[in-house]
Protein backbone atom coordinates (compact mmCIF):
# COMPACT_ATOMS: atom_id res chain seq x y z
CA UNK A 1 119.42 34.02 85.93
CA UNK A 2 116.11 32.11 84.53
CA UNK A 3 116.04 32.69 81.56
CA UNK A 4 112.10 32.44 81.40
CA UNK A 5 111.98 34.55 83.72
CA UNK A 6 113.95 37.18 81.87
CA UNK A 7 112.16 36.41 78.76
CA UNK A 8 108.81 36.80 80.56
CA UNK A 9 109.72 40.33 81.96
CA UNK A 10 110.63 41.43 78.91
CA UNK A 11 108.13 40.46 76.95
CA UNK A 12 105.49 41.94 79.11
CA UNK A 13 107.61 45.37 79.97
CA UNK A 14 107.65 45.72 75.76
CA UNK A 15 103.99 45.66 75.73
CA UNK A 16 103.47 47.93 78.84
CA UNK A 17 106.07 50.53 77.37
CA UNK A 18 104.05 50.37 74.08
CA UNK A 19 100.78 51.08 75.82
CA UNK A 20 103.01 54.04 77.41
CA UNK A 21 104.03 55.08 74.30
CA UNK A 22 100.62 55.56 73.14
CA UNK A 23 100.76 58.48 76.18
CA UNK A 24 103.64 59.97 74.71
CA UNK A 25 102.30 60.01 71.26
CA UNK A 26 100.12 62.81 72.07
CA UNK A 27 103.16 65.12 73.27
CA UNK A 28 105.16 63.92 70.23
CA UNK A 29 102.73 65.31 67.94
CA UNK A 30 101.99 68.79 69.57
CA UNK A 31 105.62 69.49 69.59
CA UNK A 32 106.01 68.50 66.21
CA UNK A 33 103.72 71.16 65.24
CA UNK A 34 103.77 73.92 68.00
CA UNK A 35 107.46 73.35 69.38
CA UNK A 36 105.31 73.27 72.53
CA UNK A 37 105.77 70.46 74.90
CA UNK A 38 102.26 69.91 76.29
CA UNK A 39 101.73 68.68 79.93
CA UNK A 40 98.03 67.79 80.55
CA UNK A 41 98.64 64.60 78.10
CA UNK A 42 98.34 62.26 81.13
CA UNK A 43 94.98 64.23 82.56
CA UNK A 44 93.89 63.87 78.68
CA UNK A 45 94.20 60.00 79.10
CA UNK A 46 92.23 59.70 82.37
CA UNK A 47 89.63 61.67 80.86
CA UNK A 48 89.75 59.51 77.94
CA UNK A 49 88.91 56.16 80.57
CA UNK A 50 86.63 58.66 82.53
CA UNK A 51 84.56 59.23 79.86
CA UNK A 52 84.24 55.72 78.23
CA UNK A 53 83.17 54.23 81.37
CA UNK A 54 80.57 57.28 82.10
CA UNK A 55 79.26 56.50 78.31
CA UNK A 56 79.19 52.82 78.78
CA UNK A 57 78.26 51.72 82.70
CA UNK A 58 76.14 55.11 83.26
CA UNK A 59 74.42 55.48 80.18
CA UNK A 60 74.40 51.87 78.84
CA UNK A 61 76.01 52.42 75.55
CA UNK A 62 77.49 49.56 73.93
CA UNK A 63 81.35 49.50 74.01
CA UNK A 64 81.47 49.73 70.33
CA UNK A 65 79.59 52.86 70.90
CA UNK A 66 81.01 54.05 73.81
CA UNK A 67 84.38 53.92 72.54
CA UNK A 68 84.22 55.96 69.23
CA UNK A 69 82.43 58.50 71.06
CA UNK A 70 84.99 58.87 73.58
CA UNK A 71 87.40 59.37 70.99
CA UNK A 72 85.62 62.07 69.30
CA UNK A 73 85.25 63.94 72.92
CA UNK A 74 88.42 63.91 73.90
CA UNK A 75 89.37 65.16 69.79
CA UNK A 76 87.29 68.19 70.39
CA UNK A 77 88.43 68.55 73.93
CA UNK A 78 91.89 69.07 72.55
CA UNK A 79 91.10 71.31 69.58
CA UNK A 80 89.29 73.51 72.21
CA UNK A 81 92.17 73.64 74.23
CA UNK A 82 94.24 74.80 71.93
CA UNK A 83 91.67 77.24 70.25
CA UNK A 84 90.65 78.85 73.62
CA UNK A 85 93.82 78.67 76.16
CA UNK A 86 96.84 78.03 73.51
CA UNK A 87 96.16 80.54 70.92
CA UNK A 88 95.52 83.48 73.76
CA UNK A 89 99.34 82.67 74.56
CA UNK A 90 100.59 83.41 70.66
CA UNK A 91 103.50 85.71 71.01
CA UNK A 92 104.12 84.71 75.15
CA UNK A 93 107.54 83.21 76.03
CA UNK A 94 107.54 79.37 75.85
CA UNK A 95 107.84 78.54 79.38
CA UNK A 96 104.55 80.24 79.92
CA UNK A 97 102.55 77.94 77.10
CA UNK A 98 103.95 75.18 79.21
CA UNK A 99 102.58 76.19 82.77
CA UNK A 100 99.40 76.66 80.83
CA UNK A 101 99.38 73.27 79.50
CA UNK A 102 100.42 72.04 83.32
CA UNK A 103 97.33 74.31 84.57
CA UNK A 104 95.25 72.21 82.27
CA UNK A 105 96.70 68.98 83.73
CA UNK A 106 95.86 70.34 87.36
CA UNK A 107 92.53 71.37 86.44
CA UNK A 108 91.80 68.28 84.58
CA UNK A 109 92.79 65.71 87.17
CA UNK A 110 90.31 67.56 89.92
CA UNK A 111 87.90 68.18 87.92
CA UNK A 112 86.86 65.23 86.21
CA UNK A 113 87.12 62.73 89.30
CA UNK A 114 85.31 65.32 90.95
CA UNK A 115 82.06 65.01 88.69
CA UNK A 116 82.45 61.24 87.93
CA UNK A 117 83.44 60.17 90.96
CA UNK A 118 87.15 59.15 92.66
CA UNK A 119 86.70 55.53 93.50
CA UNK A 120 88.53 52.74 91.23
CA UNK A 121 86.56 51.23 88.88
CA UNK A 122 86.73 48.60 85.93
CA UNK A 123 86.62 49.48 82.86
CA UNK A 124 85.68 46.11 81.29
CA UNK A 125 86.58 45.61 77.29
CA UNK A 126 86.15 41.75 77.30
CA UNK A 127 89.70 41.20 77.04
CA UNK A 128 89.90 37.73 78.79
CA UNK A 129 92.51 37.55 81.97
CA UNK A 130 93.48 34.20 81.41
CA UNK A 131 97.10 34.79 80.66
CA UNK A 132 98.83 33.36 77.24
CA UNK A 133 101.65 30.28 77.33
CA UNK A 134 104.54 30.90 75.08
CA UNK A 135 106.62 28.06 75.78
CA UNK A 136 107.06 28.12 79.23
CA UNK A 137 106.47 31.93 79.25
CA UNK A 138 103.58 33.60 80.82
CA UNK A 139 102.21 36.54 78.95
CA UNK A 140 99.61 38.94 80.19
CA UNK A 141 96.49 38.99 77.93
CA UNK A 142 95.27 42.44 78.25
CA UNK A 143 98.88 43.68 77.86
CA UNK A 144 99.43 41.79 74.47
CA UNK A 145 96.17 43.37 73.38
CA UNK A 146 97.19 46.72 74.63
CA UNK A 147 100.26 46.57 73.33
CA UNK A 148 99.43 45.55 69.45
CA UNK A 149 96.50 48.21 69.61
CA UNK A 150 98.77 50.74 70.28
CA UNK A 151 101.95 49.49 67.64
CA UNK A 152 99.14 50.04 65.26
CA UNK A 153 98.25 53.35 66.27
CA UNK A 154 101.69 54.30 66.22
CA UNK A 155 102.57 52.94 62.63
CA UNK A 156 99.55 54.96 61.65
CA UNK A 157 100.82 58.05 63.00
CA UNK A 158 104.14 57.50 61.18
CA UNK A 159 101.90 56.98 57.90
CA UNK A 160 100.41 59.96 58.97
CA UNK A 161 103.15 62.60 58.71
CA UNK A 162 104.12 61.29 55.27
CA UNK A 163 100.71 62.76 54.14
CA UNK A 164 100.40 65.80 52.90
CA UNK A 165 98.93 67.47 56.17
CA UNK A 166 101.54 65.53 58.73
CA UNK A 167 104.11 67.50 55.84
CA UNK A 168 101.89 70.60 56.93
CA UNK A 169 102.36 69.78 60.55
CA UNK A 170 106.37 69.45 60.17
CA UNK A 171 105.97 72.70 58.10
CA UNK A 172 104.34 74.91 60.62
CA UNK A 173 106.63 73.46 63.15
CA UNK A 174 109.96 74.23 61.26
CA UNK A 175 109.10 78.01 60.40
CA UNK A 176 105.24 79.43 61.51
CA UNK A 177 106.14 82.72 59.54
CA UNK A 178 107.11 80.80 56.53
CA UNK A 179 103.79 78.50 56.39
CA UNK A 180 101.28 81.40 56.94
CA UNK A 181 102.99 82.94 54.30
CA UNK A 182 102.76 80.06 51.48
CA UNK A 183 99.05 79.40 52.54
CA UNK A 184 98.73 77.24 55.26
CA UNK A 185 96.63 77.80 57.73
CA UNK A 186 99.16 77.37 61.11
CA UNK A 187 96.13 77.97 63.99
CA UNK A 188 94.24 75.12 62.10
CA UNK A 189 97.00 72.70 61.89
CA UNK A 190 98.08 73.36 65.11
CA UNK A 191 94.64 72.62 66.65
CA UNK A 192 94.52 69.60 64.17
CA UNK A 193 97.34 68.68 66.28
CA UNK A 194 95.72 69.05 69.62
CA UNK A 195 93.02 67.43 68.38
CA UNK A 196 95.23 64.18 67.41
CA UNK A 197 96.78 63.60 70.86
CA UNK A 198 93.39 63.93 72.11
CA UNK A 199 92.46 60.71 70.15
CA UNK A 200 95.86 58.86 71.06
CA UNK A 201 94.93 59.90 74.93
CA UNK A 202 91.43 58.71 74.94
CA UNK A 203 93.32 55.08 73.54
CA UNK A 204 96.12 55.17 76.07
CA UNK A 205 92.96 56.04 78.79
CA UNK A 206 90.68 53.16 77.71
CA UNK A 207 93.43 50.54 77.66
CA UNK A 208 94.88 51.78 80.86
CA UNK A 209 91.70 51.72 82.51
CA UNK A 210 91.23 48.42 81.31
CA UNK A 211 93.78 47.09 82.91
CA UNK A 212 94.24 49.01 86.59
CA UNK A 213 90.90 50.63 86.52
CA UNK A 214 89.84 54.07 86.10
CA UNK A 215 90.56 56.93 88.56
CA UNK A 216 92.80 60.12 88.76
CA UNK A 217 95.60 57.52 88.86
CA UNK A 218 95.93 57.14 84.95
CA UNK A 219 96.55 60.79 84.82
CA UNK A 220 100.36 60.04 86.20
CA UNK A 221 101.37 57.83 83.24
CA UNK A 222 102.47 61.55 82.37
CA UNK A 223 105.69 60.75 83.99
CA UNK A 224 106.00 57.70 81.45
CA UNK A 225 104.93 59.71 78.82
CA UNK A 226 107.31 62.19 79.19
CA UNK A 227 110.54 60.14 79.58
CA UNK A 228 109.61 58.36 76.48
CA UNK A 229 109.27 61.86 74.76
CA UNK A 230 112.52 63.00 75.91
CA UNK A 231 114.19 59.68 75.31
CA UNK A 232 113.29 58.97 72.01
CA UNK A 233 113.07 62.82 70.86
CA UNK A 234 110.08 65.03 71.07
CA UNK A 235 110.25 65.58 67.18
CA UNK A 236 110.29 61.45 66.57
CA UNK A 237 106.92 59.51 66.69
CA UNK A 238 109.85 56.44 65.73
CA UNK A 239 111.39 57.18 68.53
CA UNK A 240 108.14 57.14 70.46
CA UNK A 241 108.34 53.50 69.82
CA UNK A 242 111.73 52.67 70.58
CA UNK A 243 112.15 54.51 73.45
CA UNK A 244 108.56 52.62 74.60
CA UNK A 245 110.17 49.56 74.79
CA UNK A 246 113.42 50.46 75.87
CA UNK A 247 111.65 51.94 79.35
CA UNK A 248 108.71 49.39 79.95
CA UNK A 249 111.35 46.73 79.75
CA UNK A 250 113.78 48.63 82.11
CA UNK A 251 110.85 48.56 84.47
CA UNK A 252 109.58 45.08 84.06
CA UNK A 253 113.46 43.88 84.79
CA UNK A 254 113.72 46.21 87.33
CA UNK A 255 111.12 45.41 89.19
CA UNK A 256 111.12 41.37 88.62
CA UNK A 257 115.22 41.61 89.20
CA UNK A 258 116.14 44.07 91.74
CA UNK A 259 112.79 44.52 93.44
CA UNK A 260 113.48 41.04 95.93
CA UNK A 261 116.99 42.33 96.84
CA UNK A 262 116.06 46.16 97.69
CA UNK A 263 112.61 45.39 98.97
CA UNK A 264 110.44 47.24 96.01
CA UNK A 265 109.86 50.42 94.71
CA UNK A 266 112.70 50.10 91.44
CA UNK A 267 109.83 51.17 88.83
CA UNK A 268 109.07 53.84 90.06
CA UNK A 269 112.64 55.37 89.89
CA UNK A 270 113.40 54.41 85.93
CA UNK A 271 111.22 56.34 84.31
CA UNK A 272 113.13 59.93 86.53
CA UNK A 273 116.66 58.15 86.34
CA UNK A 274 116.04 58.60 82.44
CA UNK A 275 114.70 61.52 82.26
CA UNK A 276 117.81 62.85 83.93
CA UNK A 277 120.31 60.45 82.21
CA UNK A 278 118.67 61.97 78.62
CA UNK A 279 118.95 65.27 79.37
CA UNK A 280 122.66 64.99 80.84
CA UNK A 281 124.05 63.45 78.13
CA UNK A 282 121.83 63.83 74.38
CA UNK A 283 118.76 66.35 75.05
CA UNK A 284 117.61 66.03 71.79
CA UNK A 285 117.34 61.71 72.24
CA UNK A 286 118.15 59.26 70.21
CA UNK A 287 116.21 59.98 67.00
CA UNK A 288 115.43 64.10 67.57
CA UNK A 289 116.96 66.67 65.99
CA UNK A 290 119.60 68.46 67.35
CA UNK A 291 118.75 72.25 67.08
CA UNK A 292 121.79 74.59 66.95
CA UNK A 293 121.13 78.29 67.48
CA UNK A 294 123.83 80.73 66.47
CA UNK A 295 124.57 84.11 68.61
């Protein structure tokens, strides 16, 4: 095997599976407030690159405009969400807050495509496409840039729930009852929450976009998303990041390695095969906690 060739793969499948990670943030921190696992994370992150380019190509806003503001919008998106379909569902069985959140996924990915339009289209952030020599190694500009934006958004969210409202967050998830009842307010931490992985979708959107464009596409990185979630653990924003590199480089090998002799298609299959493998043999991932129920 060539060994720059290995190298290269990996390299570049770490930085894709960090920029996927940055999906799976969002879901991470819902469930570590709610204990609901929320599916309309990927339709989050194409409306995140939706709106950015409507803000900067249709209304000629600056990108360091355009940017912030799609941010904020997809922040209040989520809090909305959550204070107008989520808290309706308080007291519903679980599997019916999750066909909600799926409902908002469907909805999402018609909708917006629908009123900005279906076509492909760049999503320029003056990241240069000349690629980057290391060594001998070739590696992919917009993905290194990608990549490090999203480690640091990542760190920050581990900062985060060492503060003292992330120690609200873990609060309201470990005991709802318990929190409302030593003064925290659960409906506005949990909306905090929605809020949060609105932010980390509108980033995963606008450095997606930048790279493969922006159409209803970027809402399937939900499929990434979620076997990152489930791999690492949905209570783990460290696992987030393991578990992001673990699977981009499983699909960067797969795909440079095994692609040639089975004629294509391998990276598509890795992200399912661990979904499955996960929940067959550790449910709870590497670095979740394993919740045991007596009966």
């Amino acid at each position: 095997m060539d060994l720059i060739l290995f190298g290269e793969l990996a390299v570049n499948g770490a930085l894709v599976g960090l920029m996927y990670a940055l999906v799976a943030l969002g879901i991470v921190l819902i469930y570590k407030a709610s204990r609901y696992a929320n599916l309309a994370q990927g339709a989050f992150a194409m409306t995140g690159g939706y709106l950015c380019l409507a803000f900067s190509a249709r209304l000629g806003l600056p990108l360091w405009t355009a940017i912030p503001l799609a941010v904020v919008v997809l922040f209040a998106i989520g809090a909305l969400v959550e204070r107008f379909a989520l808290r309706r569902m308080i007291g519903q069985p679980i599997i019916m807050v999750i066909m909600l959140t799926l409902g908002v996924e469907i909805m999402l990915r018609g909708l917006v495509p629908g009123l900005l339009g279906s076509a492909v289209k760049p999503l320029d952030l003056g990241i240069s496409r000349t690629p980057i020599f290391v060594g001998e190694m070739l590696i992919n500009r917009a993905y290194l840039a990608g990549g490090l934006i999203a480690l640091a958004l990542i760190a920050g969210a581990i900062v985060f729930f060492n503060s003292r409202l992330g120690v609200r967050m873990r609060a309201v998830s470990d005991d709802q009852i318990a929190s409302w009842s030593v003064g925290i307010r659960v409906e506005r931490v949990i909306a905090i929450a929605w809020g949060l992985a609105g932010i980390a979708a509108a980033a995963a959107g606008i450095l997606w976009g930048s790279v493969q464009g922006v159409d209803w596409t970027l809402s399937l990185l939900l499929l990434k998303a979620l076997a990152i979630a489930i791999l690492g653990g949905l209570d783990s924003v460290a696992g987030v990041l393991v578990a992001g590199v673990v699977i981009g480089m499983c699909e960067s090998l797969s795909a440079g390695l095994l692609d040639p002799l089975v004629g294509g298609g391998t990276r598509d299959v890795v992200a399912s095969l661990i979904i499955l493998l996960t929940m067959l043999t550790r449910p709870h991932g590497l670095f979740g906690r394993e919740h045991i129920e007596r009966v």
